[in-house]
Protein backbone atom coordinates (compact mmCIF):
# COMPACT_ATOMS: atom_id res chain seq x y z
CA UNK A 1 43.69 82.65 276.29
CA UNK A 2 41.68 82.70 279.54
CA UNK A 3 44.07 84.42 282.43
CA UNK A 4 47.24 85.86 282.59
CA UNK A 5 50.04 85.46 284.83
CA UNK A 6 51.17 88.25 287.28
CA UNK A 7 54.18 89.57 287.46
CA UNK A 8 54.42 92.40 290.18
CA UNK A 9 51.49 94.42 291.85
CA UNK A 10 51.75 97.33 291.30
CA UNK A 11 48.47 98.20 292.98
CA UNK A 12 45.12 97.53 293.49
CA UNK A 13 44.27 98.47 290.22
CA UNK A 14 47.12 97.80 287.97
CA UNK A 15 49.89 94.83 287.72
CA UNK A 16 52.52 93.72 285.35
CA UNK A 17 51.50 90.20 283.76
CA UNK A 18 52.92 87.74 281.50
CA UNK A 19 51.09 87.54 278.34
CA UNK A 20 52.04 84.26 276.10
CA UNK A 21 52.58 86.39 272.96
CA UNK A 22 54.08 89.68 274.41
CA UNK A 23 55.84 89.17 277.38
CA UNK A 24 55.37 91.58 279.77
CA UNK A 25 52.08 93.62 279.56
CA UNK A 26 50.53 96.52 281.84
CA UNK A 27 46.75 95.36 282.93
CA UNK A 28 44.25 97.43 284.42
CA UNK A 29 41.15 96.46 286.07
CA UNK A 30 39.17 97.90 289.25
CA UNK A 31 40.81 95.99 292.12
CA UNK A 32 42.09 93.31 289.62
CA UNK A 33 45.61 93.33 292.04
CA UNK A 34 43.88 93.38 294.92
CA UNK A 35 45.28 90.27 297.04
CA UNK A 36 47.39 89.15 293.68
CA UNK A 37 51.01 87.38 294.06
CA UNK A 38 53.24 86.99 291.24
CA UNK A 39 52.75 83.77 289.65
CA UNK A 40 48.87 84.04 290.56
CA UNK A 41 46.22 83.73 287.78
CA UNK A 42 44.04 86.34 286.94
CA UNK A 43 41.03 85.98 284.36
CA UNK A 44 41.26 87.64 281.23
CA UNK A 45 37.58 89.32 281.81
CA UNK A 46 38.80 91.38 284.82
CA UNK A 47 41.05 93.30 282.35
CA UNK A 48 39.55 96.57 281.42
CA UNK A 49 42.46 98.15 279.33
CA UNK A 50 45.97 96.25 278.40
CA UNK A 51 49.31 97.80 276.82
CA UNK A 52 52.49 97.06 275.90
CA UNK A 53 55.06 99.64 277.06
CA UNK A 54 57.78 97.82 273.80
CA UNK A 55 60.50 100.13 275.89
CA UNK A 56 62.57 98.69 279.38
CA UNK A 57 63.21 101.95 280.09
CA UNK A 58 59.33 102.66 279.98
CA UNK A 59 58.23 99.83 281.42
CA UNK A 60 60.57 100.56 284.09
CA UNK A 61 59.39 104.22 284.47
CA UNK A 62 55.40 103.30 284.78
CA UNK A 63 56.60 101.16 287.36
CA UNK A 64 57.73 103.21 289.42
CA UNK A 65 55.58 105.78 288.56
CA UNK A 66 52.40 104.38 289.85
CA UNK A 67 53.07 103.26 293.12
CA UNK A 68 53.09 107.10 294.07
CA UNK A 69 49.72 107.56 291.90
CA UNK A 70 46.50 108.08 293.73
CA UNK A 71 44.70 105.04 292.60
CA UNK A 72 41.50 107.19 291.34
CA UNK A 73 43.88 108.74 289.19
CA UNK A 74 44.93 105.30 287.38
CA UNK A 75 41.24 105.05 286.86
CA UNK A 76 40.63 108.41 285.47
CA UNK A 77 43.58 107.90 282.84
CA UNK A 78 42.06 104.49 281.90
CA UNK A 79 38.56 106.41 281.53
CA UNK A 80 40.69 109.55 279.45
CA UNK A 81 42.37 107.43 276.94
CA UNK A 82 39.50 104.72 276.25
CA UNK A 83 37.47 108.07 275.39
CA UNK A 84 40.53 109.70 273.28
CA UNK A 85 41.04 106.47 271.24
CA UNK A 86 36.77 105.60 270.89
CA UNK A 87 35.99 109.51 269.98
CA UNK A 88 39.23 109.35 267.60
CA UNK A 89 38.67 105.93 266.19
CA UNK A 90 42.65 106.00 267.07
CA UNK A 91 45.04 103.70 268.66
CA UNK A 92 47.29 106.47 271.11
CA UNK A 93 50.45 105.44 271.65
CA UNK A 94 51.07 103.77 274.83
CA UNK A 95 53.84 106.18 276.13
CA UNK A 96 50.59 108.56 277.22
CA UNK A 97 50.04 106.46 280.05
CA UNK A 98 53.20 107.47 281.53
CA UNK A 99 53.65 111.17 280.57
CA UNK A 100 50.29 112.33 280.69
CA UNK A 101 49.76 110.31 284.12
CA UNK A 102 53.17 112.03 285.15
CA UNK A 103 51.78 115.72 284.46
CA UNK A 104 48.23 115.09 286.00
CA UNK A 105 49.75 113.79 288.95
CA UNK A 106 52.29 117.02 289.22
CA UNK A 107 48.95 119.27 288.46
CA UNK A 108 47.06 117.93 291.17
CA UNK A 109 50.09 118.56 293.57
CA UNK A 110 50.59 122.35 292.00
CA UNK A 111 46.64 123.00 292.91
CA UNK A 112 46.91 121.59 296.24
CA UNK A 113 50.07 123.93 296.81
CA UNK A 114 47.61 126.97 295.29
CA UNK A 115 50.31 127.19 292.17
CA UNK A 116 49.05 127.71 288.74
CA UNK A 117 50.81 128.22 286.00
CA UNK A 118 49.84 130.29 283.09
CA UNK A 119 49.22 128.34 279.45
CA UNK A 120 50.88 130.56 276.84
CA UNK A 121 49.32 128.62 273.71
CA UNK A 122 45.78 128.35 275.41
CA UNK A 123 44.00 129.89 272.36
CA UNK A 124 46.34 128.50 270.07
CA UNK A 125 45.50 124.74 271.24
CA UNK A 126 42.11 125.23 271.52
CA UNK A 127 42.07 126.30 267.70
CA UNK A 128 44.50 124.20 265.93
CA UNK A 129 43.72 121.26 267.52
CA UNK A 130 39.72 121.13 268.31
CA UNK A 131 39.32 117.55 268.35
CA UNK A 132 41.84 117.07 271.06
CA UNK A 133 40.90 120.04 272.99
CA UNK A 134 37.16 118.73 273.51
CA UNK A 135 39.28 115.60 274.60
CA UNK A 136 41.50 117.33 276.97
CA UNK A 137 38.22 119.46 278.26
CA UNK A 138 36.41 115.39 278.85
CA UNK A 139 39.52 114.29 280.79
CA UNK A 140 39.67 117.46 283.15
CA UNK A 141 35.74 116.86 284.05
CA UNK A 142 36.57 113.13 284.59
CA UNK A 143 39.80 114.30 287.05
CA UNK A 144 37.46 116.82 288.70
CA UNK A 145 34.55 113.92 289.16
CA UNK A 146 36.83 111.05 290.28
CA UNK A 147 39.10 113.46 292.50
CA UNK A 148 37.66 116.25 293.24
CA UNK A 149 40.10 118.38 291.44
CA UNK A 150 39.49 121.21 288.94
CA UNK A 151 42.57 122.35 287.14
CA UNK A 152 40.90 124.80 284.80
CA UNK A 153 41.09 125.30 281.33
CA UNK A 154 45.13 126.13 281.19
CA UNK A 155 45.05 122.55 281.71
CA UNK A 156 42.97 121.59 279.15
CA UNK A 157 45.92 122.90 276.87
CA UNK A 158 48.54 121.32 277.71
CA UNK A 159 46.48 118.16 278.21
CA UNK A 160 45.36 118.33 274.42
CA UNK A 161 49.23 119.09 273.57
CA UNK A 162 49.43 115.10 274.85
CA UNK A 163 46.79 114.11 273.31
CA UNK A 164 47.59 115.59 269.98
CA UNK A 165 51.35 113.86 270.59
CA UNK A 166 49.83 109.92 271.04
CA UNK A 167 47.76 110.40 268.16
CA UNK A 168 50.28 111.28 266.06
CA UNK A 169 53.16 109.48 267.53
CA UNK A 170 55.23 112.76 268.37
CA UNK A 171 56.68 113.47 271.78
CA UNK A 172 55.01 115.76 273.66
CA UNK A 173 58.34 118.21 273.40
CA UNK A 174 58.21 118.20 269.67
CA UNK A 175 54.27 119.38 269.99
CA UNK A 176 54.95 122.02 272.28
CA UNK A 177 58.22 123.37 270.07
CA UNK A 178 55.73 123.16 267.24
CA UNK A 179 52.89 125.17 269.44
CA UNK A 180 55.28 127.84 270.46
CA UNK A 181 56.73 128.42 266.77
CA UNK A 182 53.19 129.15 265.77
CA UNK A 183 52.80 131.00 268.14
CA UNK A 184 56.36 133.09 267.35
CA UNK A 185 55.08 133.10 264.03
CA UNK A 186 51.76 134.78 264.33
CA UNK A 187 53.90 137.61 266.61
CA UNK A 188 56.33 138.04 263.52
CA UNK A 189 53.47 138.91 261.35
CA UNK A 190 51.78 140.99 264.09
CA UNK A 191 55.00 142.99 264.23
CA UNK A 192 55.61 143.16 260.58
CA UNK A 193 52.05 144.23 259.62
CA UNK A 194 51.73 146.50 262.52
CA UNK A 195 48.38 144.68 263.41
CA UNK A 196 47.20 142.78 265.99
CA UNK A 197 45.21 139.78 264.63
CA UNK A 198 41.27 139.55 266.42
CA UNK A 199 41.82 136.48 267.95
CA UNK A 200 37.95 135.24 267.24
CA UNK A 201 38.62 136.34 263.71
CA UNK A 202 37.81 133.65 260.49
CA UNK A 203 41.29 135.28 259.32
CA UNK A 204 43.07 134.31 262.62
CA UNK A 205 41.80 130.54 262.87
CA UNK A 206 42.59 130.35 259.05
CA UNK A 207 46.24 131.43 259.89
CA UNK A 208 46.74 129.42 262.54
CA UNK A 209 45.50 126.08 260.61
CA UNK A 210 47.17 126.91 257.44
CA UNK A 211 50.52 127.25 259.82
CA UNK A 212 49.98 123.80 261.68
CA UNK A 213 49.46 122.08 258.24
CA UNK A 214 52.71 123.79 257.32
CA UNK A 215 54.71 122.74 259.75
CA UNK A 216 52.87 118.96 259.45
CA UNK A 217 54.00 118.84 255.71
CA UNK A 218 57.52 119.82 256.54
CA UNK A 219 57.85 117.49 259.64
CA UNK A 220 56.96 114.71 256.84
CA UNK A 221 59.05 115.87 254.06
CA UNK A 222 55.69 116.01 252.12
CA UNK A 223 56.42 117.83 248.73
CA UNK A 224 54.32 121.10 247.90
CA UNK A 225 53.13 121.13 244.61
CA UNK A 226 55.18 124.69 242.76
CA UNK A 227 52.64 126.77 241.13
CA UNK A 228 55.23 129.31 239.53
CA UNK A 229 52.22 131.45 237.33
CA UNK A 230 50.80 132.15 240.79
CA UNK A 231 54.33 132.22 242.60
CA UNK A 232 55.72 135.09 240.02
CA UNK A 233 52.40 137.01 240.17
CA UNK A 234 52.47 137.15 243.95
CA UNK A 235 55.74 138.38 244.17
CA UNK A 236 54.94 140.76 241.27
CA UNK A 237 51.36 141.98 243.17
CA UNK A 238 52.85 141.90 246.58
CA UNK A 239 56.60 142.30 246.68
CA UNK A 240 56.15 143.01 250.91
CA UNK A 241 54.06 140.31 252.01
CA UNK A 242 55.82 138.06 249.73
CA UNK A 243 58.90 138.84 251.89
CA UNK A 244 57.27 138.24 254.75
CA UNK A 245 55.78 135.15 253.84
CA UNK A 246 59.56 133.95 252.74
CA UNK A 247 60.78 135.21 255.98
CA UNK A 248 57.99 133.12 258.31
CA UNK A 249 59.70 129.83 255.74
CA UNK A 250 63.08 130.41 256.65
CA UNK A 251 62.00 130.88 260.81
CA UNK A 252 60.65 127.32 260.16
CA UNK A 253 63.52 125.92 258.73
CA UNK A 254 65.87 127.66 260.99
CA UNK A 255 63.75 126.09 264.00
CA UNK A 256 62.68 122.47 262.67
CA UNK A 257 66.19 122.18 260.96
CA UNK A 258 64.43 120.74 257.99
CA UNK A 259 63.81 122.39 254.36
CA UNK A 260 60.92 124.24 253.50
CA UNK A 261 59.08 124.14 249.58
CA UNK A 262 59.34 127.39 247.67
CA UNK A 263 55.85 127.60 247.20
CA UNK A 264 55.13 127.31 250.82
CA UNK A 265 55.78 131.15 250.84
CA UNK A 266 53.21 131.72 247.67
CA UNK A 267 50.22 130.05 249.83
CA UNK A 268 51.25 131.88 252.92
CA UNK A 269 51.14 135.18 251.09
CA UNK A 270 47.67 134.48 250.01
CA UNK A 271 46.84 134.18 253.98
CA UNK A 272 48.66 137.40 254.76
CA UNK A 273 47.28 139.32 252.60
CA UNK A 274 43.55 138.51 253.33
CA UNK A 275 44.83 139.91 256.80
CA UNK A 276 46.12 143.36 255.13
CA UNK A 277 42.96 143.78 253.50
CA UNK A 278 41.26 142.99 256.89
CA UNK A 279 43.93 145.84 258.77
CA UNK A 280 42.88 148.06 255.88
CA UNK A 281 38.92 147.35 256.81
CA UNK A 282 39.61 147.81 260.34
CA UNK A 283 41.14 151.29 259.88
């Protein structure tokens, strides 16, 4: 296969062709539509980055969508998610081009209109999902290069919240539910243990990761092994923080509507009580 047909222009840098085995595809390329008509040729070696959108409705969203993009933004996306995928070694899935394009675009407009808003999870992002965040952090120096723009490190958040989605095929509302349960989580035990974690504590970062692989494992219906012996001795040991840690299961199953493994509660017990030990220390 040597060119593709086009379908409709969308710009100068991205039209909707006809490719012989998937039908309609999105194709980018600097200038590739510029002077295009449908039914034109274009050669397969002015295509920097080609997806599918498998959808209508999506396909049908993008295009109208980009139209109203600033073209240096449809070339800052290309440059974000070639980046995410070669740094991941990780297809995303192709619905990033239209949500994460979607929220740039509606940044940009915010900062021009001096309105920020504040990222509740910032700290929360940054540590459960580091990979993503260094990412996120690339794409918002590429935005501020290609447009001049600098939306600041709230927006590195919510931009590795997308990322974090099209790598693991999850909507970006189901990430940010899962962000803000951790983060309802960590204030349960803050109440409860009348202690306010150090945020740049090894016991802080541990809780948080231990809570995202939680969560992961119950999202996939992934059995947790039952280790009773320890189970009956942690209950035994630490009647307290047992309850706690059986009260932070049943939040999670209240909020994902999915069940949650017994033992669950033994492991988190272990994590809570490192962070008694570490109140204790502090006092």
């Amino acid at each position: 296969m040597s060119s593709l047909q086009v379908a409709k222009v969308l710009n100068n840098n991205v039209i909707i062709a006809i490719h012989p085995q998937h039908g309609e595809v999105v194709v980018i390329g600097k200038g590739i539509g510029f002077g295009q008509k449908n039914k034109d040729r274009i050669p397969v070696s002015a295509v920097e980055k080609m997806f599918i959108l498998t959808k209508p409705e999506e396909q049908e969203q993008y295009k109208q969508l980009v139209p109203h993009i600033d073209e240096k933004l449809i070339e800052a996306m290309n440059e974000i998610v070639t980046h995410a995928e070669k740094t991941s070694g990780s297809s995303l899935n192709e619905h990033i081009h239209i949500a994460l394009t979607d929220h740039i675009a509606f940044a940009i407009k915010r900062h021009a209109q001096g309105l920020y808003i504040h990222n509740p999870f910032l700290y929360e992002t940054r540590e459960m999902y580091p990979e993503e965040y260094k990412m996120a952090a690339y794409a918002v120096r590429t935005i501020h290069e290609k447009l001049g723009v600098d939306l600041g490190e709230e927006e590195i958040g919510f931009i590795a919240l997308h990322i974090h989605g099209a790598l693991t095929n999850q909507h970006i509302s189901e990430v940010r539910k899962h962000s803000e349960l951790i983060a309802d989580l960590v204030h349960t035990v803050e109440q409860q243990l009348d202690y306010v974690i150090p945020k740049d504590s090894l016991d802080y970062s541990r809780l948080l990761t231990h809570l995202r692989f939680a969560l992961e494992r119950v999202r996939r219906g992934e059995a947790v092994q039952e280790a009773s012996a320890l189970d009956g001795l942690l209950k035994r040991e630490y009647p307290e923080i047992y309850s706690l840690a059986w009260k932070l299961t049943k939040i999670m199953e209240r909020r994902l509507k999915k069940p949650v493994y017994p033992a669950e509660a033994g492991y988190l017990t272990i994590h809570l009580q490192r962070l008694v030990q570490r109140k204790q220390q502090d006092e």
